[in-house]
Protein backbone atom coordinates (compact mmCIF):
# COMPACT_ATOMS: atom_id res chain seq x y z
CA UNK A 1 -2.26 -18.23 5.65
CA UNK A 2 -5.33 -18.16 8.57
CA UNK A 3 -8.32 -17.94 6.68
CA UNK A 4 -9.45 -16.03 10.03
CA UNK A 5 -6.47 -13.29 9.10
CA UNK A 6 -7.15 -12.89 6.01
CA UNK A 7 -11.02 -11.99 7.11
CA UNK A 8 -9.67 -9.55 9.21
CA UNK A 9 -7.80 -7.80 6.81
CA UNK A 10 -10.53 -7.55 4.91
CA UNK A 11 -13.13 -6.81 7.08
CA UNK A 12 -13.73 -3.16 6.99
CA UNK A 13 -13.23 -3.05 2.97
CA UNK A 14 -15.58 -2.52 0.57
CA UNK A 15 -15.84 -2.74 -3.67
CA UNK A 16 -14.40 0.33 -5.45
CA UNK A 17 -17.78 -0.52 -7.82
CA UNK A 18 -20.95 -1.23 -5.95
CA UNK A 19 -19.61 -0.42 -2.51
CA UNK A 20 -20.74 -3.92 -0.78
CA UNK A 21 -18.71 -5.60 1.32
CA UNK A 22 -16.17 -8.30 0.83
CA UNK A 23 -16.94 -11.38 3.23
CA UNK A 24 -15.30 -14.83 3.00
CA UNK A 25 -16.84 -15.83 -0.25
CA UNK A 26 -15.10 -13.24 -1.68
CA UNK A 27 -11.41 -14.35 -1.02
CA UNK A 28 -9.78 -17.08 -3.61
CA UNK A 29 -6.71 -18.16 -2.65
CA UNK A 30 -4.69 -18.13 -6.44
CA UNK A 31 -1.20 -19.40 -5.66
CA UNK A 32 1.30 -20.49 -2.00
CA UNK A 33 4.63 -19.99 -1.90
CA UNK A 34 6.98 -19.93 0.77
CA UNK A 35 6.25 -16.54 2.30
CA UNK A 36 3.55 -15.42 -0.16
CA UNK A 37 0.07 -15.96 -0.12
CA UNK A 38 -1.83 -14.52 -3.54
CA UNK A 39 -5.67 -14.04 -3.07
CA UNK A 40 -8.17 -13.03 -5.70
CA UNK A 41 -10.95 -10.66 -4.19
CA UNK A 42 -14.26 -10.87 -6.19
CA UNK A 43 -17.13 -9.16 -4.95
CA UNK A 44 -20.05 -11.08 -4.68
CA UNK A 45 -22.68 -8.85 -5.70
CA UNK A 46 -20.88 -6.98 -8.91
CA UNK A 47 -18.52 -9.43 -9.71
CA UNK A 48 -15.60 -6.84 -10.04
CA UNK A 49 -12.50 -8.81 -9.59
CA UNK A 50 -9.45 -7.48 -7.35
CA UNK A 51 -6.15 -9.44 -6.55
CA UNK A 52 -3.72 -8.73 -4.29
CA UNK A 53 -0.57 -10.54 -2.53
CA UNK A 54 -0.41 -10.94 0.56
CA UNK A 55 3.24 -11.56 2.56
CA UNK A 56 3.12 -14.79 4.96
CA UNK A 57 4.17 -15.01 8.29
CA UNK A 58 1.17 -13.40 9.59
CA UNK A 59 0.44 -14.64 13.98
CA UNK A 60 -3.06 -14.35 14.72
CA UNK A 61 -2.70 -12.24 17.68
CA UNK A 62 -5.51 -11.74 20.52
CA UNK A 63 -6.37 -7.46 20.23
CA UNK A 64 -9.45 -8.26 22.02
CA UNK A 65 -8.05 -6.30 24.92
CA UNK A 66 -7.08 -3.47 22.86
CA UNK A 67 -9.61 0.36 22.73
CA UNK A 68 -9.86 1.30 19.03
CA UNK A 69 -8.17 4.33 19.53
CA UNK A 70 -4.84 1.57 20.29
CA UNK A 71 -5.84 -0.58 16.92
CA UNK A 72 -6.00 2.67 14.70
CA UNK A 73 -3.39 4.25 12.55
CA UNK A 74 -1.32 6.56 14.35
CA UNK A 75 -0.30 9.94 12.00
CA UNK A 76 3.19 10.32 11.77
CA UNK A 77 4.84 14.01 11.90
CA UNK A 78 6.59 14.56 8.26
CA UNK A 79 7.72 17.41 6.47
CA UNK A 80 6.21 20.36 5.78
CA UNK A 81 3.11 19.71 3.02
CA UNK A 82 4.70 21.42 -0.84
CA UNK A 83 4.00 25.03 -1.15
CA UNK A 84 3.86 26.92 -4.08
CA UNK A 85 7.09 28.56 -3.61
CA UNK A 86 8.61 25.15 -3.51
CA UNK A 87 7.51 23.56 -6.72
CA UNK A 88 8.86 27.24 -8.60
CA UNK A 89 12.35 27.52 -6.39
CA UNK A 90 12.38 23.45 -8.01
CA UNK A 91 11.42 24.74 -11.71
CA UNK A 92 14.16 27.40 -11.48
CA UNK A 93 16.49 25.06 -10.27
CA UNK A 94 16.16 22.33 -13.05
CA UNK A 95 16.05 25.49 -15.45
CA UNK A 96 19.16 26.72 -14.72
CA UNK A 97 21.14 23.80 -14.39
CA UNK A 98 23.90 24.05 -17.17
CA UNK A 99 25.66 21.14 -19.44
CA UNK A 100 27.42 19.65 -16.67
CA UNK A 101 24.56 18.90 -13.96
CA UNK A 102 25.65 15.06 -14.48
CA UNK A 103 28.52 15.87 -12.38
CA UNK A 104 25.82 16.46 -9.07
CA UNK A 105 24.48 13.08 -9.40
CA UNK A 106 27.07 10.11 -7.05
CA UNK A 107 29.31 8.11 -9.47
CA UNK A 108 27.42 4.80 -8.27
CA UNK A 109 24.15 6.09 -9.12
CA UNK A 110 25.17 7.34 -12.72
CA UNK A 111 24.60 3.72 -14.42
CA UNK A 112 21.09 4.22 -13.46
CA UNK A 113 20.53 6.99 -15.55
């Protein structure tokens, strides 16, 4: 994996602990495998050690000509945040379910159970 990549994936992230920055020195590459790259993270001011794996296949791609507001995350639209109505019409559901609520769940999901 592009050391330069991996430096831009970490760029804006900080320690959990002391809050400084990661830079290069901070990235150990652990293992390679095929498509896996696994990196220990160590900050270099606390010492607080992070690890993470990374998926390969990563193109270094030019965003240079990109604004910021382009590069950020976009918010998806999703369902309606939980309400308190909803977690006590699911309480009242799971109360009143009787013996045979086995017979709800798909045949090919049963041997999960």
């Amino acid at each position: 994996m592009n050391k330069k990549i991996v430096n831009m994936l970490f760029s804006d992230m900080c320690c959990s602990e002391c809050k400084s920055d990661f830079n290069e020195d901070s990235l150990f590459v652990l293992r390679r495998e095929d498509n896996l790259t696994v990196l220990q993270i160590t900050c270099q001011n606390c010492g607080k050690s992070f690890g993470i794996a990374l998926l390969g296949g990563c193109e270094e791609k030019d965003f240079s000509s990109k604004s910021q507001d382009e590069l950020a995350l976009q918010i998806q639209d999703g369902p309606d945040a939980i309400c308190y109505d909803d977690v006590i019409d699911a309480h009242n559901f799971f109360k009143n379910l009787d013996e045979g609520w086995e017979k709800y769940i798909p045949e090919n999901l049963k041997k999960n159970i």
